[in-house]
C-alpha atoms as a PDB file:
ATOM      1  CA  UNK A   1      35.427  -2.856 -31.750  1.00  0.00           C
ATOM      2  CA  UNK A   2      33.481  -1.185 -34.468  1.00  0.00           C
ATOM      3  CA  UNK A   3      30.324   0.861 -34.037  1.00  0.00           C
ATOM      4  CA  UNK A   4      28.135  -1.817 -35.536  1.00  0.00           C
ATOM      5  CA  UNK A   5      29.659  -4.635 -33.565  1.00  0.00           C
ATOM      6  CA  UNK A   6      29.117  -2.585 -30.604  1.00  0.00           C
ATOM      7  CA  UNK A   7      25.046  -1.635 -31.063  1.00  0.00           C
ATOM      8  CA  UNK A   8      24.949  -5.405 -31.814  1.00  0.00           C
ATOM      9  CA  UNK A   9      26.497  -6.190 -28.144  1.00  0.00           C
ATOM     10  CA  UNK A  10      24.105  -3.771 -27.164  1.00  0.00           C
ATOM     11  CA  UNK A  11      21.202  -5.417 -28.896  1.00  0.00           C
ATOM     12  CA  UNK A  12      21.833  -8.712 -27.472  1.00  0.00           C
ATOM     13  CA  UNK A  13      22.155  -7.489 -24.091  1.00  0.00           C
ATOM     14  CA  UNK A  14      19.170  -5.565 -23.833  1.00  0.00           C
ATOM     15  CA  UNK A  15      17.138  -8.608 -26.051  1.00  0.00           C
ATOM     16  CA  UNK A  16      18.693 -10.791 -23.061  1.00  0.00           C
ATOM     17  CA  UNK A  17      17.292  -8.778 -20.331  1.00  0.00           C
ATOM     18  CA  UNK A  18      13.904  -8.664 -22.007  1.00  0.00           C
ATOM     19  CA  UNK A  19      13.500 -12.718 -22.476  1.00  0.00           C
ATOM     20  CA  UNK A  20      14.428 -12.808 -18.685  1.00  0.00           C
ATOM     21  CA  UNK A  21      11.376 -10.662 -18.172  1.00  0.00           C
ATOM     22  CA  UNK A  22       8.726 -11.516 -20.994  1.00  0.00           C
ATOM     23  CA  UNK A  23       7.956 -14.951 -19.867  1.00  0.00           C
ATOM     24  CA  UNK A  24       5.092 -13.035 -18.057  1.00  0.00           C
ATOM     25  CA  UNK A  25       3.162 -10.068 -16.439  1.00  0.00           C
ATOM     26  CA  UNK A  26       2.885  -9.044 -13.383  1.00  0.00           C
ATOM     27  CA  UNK A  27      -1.035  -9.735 -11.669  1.00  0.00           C
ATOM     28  CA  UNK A  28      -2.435  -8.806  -8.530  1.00  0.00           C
ATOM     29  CA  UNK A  29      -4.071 -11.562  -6.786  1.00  0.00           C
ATOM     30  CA  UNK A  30      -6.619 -10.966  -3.624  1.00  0.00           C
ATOM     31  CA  UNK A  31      -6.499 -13.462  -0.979  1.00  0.00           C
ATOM     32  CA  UNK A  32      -9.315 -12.848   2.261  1.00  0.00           C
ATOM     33  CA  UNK A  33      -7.463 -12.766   5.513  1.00  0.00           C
ATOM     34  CA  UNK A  34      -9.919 -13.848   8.369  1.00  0.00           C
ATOM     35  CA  UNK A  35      -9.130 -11.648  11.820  1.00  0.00           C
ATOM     36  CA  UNK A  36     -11.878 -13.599  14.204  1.00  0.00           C
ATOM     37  CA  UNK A  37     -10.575 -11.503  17.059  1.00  0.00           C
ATOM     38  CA  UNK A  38     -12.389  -8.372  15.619  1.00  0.00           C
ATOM     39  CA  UNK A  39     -14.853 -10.346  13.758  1.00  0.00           C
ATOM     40  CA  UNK A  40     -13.816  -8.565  10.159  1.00  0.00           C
ATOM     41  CA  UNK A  41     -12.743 -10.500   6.953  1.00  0.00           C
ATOM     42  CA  UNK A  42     -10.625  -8.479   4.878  1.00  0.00           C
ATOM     43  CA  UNK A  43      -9.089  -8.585   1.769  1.00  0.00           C
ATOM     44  CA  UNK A  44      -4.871  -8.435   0.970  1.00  0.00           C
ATOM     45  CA  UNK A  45      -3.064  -8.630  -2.350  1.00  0.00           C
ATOM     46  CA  UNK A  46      -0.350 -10.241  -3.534  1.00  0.00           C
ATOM     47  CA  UNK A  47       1.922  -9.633  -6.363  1.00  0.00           C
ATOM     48  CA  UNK A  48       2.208 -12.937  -8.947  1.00  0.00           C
ATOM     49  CA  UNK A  49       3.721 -13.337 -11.926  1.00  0.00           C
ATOM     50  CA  UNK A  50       1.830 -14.729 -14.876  1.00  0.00           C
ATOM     51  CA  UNK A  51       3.206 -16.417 -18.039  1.00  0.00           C
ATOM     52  CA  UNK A  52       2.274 -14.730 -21.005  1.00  0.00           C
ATOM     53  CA  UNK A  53       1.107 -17.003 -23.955  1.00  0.00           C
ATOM     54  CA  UNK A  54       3.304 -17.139 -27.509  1.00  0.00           C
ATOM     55  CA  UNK A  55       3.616 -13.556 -29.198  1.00  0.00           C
ATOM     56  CA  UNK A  56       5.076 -14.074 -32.894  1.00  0.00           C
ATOM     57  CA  UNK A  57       6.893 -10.772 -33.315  1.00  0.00           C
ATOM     58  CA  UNK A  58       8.794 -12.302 -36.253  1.00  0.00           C
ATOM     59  CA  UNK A  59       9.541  -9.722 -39.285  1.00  0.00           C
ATOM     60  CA  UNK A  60       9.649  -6.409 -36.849  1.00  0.00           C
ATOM     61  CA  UNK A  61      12.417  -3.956 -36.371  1.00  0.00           C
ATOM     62  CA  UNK A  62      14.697  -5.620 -33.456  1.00  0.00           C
ATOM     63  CA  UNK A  63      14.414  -2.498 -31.352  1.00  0.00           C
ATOM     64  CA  UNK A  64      10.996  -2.379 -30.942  1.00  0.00           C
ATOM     65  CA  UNK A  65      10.553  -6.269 -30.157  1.00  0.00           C
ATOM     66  CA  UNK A  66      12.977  -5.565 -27.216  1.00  0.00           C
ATOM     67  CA  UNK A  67      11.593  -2.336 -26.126  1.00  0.00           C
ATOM     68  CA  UNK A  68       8.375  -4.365 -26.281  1.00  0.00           C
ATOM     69  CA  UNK A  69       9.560  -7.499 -24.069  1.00  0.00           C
ATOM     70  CA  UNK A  70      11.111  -5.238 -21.471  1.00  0.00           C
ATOM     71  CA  UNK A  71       8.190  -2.822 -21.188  1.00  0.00           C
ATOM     72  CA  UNK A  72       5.086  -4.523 -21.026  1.00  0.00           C
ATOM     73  CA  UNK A  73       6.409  -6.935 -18.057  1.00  0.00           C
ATOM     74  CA  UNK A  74       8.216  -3.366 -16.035  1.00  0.00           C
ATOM     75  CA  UNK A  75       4.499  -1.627 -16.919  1.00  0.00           C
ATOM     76  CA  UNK A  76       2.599  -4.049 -15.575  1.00  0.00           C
ATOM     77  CA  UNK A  77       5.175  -4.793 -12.769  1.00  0.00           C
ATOM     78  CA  UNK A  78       4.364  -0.908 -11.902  1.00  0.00           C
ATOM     79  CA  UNK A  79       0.381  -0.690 -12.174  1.00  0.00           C
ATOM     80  CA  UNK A  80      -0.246  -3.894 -10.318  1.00  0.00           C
ATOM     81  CA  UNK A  81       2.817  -3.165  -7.760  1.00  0.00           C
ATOM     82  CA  UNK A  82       0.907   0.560  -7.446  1.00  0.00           C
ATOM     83  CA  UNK A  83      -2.389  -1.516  -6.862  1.00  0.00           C
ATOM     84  CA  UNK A  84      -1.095  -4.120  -4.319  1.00  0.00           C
ATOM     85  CA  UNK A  85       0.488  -1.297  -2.705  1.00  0.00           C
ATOM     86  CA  UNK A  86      -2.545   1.013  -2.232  1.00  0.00           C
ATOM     87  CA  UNK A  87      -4.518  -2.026  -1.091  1.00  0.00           C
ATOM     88  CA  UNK A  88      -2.191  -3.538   1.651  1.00  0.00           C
ATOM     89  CA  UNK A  89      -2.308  -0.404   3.180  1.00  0.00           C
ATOM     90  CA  UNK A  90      -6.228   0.052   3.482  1.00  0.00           C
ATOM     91  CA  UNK A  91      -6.291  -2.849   4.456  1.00  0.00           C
ATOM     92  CA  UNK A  92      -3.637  -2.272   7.370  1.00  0.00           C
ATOM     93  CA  UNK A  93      -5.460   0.944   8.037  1.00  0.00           C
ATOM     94  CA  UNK A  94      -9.017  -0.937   8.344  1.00  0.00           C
ATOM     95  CA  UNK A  95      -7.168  -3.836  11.037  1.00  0.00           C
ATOM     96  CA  UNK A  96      -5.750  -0.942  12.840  1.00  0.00           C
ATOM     97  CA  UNK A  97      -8.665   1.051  13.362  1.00  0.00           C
ATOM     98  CA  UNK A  98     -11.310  -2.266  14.191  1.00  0.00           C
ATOM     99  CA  UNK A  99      -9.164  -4.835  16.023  1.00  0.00           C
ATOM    100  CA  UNK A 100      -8.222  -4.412  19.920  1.00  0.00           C
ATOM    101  CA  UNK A 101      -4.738  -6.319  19.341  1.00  0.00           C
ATOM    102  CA  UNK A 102      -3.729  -3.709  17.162  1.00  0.00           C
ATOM    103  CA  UNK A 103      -0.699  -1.805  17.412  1.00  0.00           C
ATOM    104  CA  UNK A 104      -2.153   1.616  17.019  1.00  0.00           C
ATOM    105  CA  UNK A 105      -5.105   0.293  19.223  1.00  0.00           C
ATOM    106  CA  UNK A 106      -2.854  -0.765  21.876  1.00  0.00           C
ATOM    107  CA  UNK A 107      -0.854   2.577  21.587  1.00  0.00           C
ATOM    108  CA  UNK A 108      -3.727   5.011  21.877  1.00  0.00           C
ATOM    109  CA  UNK A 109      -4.907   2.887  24.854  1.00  0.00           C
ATOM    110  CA  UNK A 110      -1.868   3.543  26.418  1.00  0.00           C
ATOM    111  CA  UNK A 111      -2.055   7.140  25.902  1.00  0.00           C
ATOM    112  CA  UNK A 112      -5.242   7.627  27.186  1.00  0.00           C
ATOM    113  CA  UNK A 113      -4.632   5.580  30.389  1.00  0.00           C
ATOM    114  CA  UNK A 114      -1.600   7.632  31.297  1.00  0.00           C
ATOM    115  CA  UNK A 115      -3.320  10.826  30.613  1.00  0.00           C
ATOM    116  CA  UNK A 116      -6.139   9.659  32.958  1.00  0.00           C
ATOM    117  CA  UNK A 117      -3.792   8.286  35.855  1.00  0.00           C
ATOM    118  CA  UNK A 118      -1.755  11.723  35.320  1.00  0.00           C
ATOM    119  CA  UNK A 119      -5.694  13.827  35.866  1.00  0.00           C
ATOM    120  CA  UNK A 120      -6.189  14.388  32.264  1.00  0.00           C
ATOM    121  CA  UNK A 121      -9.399  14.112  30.507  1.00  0.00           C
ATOM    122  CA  UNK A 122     -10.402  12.639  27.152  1.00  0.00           C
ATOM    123  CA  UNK A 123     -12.447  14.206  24.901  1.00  0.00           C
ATOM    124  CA  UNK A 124     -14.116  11.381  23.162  1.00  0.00           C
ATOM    125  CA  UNK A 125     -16.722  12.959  20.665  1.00  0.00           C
ATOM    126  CA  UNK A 126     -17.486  16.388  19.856  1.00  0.00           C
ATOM    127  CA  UNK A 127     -20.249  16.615  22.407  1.00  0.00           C
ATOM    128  CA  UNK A 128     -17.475  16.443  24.972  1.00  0.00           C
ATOM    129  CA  UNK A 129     -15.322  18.711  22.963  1.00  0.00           C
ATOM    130  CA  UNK A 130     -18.086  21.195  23.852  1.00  0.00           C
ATOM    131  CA  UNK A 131     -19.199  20.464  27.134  1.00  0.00           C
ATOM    132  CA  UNK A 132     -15.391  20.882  27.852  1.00  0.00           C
ATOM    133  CA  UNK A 133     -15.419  24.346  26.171  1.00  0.00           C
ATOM    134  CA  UNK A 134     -18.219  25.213  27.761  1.00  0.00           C
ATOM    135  CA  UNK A 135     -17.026  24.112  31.420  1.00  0.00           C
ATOM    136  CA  UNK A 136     -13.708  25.471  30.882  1.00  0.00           C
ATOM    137  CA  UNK A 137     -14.540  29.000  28.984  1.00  0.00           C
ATOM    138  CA  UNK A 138     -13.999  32.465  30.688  1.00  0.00           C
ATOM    139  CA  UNK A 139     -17.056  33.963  31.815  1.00  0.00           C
ATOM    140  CA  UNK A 140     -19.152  30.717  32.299  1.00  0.00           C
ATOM    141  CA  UNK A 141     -19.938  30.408  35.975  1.00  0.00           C
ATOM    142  CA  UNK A 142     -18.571  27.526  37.593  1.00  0.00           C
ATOM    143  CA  UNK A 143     -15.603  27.860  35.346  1.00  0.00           C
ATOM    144  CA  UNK A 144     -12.062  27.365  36.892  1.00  0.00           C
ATOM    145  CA  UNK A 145     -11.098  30.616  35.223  1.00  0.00           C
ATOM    146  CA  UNK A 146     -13.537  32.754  37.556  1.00  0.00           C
END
């Protein structure tokens, strides 16, 4: 196969790969989830794909008009990917953190009752962080270490 016959395979190939992909963009779209339980509405993303209207790219060198379909649908595959991303997980974070029937709730829950049953104490705000300190510290009288 000759060198020219072989960029032109290579041409076509990569031109193939790009129509598959330049039919559209890639979009974010929010959606609310409602989480009555914890009486929060918050909002998710998905990822869609969006047709792109007609783009004459007639009359330009044949390398860029692929490099040009395959790039602006990966790009924008990336940002809004990156954006869908970074807002699933707030979100996750936010039901986590407010709703009772949460994993993380129901975890920490657990952790706190067996460190109760086994004569620990919790330490809830930094009030009890020093009253604890204060109880607990050498030289205070009343302190265990006396």
């Amino acid at each position: 196969m000759s060198h020219s016959t072989h960029d032109l395979i290579r041409l076509l190939a990569a031109g193939s790969l790009g129509l598959l992909l330049t039919g559209c963009v890639f979009l974010p779209r929010e959606a609310n989830d409602d989480h009555p339980q914890c009486n929060m509405v918050t909002g998710s993303y998905t990822l869609e794909a969006s047709p792109v209207g007609h783009v004459d790219l007639s009359g330009n060198d044949p390398r860029a008009i692929v490099a040009i379909l395959a790039l602006v649908p990966a790009g924008s595959l990336i940002v809004s990917g990156s954006i869908v991303a970074v807002n699933d997980t707030v979100h996750w974070i936010e039901y986590q953190g407010r709703c009772s029937d949460s994993e993380t709730h129901r975890a920490s829950t657990a952790l706190v009752n067996s460190a109760q049953v086994a004569g620990g104490h919790v330490l809830k705000t930094s009030a009890d962080v020093v009253a604890w300190i204060k109880r607990y510290s050498p030289g205070t009288v009343g302190s265990p270490a006396q």
